[in-house]
Protein backbone atom coordinates (compact mmCIF):
# COMPACT_ATOMS: atom_id res chain seq x y z
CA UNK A 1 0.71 26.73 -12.70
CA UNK A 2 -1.23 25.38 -9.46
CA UNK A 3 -3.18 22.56 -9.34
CA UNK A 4 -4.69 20.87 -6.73
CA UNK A 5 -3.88 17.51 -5.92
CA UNK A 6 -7.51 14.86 -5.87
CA UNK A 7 -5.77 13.66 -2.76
CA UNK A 8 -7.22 13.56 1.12
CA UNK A 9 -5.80 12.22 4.16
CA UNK A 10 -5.33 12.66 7.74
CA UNK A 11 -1.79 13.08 7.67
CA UNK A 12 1.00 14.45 4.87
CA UNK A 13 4.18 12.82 5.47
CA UNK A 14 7.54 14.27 3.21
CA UNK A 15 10.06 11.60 2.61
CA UNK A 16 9.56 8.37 2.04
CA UNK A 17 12.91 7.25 3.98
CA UNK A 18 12.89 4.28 6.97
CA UNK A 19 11.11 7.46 8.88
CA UNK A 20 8.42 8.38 6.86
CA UNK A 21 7.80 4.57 6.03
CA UNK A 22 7.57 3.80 9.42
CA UNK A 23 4.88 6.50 9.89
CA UNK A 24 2.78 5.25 6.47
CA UNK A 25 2.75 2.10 9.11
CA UNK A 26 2.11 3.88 12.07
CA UNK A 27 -0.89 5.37 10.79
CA UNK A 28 -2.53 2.26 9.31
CA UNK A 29 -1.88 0.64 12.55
CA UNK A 30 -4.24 3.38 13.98
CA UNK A 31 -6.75 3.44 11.44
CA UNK A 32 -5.80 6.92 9.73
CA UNK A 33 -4.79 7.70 6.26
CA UNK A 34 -1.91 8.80 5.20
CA UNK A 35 0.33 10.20 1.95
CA UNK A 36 4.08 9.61 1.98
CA UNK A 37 5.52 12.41 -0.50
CA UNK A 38 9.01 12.00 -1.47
CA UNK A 39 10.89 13.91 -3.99
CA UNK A 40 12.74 11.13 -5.55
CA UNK A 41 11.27 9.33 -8.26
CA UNK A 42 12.61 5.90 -6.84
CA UNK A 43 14.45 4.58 -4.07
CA UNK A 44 17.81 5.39 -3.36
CA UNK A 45 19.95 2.96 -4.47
CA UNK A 46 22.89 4.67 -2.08
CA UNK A 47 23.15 2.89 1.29
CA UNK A 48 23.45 6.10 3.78
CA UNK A 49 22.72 5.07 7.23
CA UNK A 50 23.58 1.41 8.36
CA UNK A 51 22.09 0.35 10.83
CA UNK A 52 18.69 -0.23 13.14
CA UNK A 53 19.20 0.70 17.03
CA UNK A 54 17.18 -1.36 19.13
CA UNK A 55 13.75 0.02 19.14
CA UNK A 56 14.41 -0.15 15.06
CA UNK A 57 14.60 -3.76 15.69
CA UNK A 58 11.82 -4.05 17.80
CA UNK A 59 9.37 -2.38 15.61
CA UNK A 60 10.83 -4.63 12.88
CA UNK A 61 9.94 -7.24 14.48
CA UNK A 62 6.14 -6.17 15.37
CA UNK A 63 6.06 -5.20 11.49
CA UNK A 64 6.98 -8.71 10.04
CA UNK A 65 10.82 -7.25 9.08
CA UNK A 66 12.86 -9.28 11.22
CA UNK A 67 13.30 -12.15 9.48
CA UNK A 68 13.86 -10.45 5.69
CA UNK A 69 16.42 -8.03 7.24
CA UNK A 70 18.25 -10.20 9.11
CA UNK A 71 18.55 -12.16 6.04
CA UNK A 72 20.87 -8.82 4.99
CA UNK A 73 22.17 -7.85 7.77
CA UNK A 74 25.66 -7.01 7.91
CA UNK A 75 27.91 -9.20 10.13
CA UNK A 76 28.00 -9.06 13.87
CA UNK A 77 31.76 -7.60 13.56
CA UNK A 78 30.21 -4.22 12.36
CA UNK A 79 29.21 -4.12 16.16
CA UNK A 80 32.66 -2.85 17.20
CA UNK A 81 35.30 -0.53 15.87
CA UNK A 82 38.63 -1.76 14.52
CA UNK A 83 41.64 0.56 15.18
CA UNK A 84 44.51 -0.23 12.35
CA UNK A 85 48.09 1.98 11.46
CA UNK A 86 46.23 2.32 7.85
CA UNK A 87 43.75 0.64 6.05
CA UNK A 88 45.42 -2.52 5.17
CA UNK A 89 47.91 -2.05 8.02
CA UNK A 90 48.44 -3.82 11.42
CA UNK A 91 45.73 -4.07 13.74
CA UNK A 92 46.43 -1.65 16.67
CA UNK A 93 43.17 -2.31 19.06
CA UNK A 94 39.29 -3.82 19.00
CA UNK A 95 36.82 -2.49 21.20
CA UNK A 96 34.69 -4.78 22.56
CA UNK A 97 31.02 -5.84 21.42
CA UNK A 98 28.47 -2.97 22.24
CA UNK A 99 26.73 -3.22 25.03
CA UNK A 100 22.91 -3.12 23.40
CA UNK A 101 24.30 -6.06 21.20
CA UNK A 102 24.66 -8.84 24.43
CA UNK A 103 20.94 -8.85 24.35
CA UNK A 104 20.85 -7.37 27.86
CA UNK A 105 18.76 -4.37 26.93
CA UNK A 106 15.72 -5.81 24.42
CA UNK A 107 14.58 -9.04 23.77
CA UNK A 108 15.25 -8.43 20.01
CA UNK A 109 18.81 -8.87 19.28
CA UNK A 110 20.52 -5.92 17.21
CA UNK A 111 21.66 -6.43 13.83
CA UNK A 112 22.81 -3.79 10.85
CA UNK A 113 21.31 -2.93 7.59
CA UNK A 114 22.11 -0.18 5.28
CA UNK A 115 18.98 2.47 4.37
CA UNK A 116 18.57 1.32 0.95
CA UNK A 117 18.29 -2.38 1.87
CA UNK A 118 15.67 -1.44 4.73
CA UNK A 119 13.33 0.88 2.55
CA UNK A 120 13.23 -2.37 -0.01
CA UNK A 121 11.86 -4.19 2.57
CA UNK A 122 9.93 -1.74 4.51
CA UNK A 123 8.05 0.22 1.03
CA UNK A 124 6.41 -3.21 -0.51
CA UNK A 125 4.50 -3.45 2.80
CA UNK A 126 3.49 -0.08 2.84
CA UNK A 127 2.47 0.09 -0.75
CA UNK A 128 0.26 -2.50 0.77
CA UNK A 129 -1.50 -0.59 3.46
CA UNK A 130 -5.00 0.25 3.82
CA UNK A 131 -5.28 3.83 3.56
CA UNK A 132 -1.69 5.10 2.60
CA UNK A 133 -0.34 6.70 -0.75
CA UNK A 134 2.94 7.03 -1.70
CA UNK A 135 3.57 9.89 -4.04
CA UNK A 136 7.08 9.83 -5.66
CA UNK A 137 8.79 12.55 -7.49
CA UNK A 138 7.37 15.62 -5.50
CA UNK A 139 9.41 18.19 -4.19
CA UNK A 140 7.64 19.73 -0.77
CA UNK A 141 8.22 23.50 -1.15
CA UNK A 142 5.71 25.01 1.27
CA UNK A 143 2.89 24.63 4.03
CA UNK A 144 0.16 26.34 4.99
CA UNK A 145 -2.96 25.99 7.31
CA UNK A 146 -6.04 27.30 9.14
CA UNK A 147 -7.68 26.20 12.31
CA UNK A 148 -8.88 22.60 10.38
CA UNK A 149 -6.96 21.86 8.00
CA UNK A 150 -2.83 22.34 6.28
CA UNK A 151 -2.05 22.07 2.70
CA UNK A 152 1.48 21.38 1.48
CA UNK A 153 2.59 22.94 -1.86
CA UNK A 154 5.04 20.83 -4.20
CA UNK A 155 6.72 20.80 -7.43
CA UNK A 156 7.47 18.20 -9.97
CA UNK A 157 10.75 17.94 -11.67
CA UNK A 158 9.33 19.99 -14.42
CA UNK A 159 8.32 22.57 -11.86
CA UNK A 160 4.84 22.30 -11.98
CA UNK A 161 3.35 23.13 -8.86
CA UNK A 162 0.48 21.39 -6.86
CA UNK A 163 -1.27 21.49 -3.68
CA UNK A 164 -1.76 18.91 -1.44
């Protein structure tokens, strides 16, 4: 069964991961609405990706995040790779610090934080934003659109369908 969706906004964004966060933010800064779908019902509580590049960082920073995440981040060690004979073995080599992480390349030092710590930061604020939904448990399966306007077809978990 279709039903339609008593949303409106200028933008549909699908996934509510640091990406599509970052976008709910985006928009507001702009002064456009926006609806994050994502198909989980809550944040992942997995840590996938680990870490902000620099222009992560310094976005972070315009958005109010440094401080919280550095709070979390992982230590500076995670910079560099450590080469061993096995896992608890003898150290073989280090490579040195990376480069971005002298503070040569941004004025916003780097620093690591898995996904799920990031999107508990990051979603508060953008529950928070003028002008942006977040939708959880919706599946995007489709979209469509004319010269004005693009719809996005979803499903539940129970399959129900809706547009959007």
């Amino acid at each position: 069964m279709n039903e339609q969706l008593a949303l409106d906004a200028d933008v549909i964004i699908v996934g509510a991961g640091p990406v599509g966060l970052a976008a709910g933010l985006l928009l507001e800064q702009h002064g456009l609405t926006g609806i994050i779908i994502d198909r989980r019902e809550t944040r992942s509580g997995h840590p996938k990706a680990r870490g902000l590049r620099l222009r992560a960082s310094e976005l972070a920073a315009l958005w109010g995040f440094d401080e919280p995440l550095r709070a979390i981040a992982m230590p500076a060690e995670i910079h560099r790779f450590v080469y061993c004979e096995t896992v608890a073995g003898e150290e073989i080599a280090r490579t040195a610090t990376m480069a971005s992480a002298d503070g040569t390349w941004s004025c916003v030092p780097p620093y690591r934080v898995a996904q799920d710590r990031l999107e508990e930061i990051m979603e508060p604020r953008v529950l928070r934003a003028k002008g942006i939904s977040l939708v959880r448990g919706r599946t995007a399966v489709s979209v469509d659109q004319d010269d004005s306007s693009a719809w996005v077809e979803f499903a539940d978990a129970d399959g129900t369908r809706s547009v959007l």
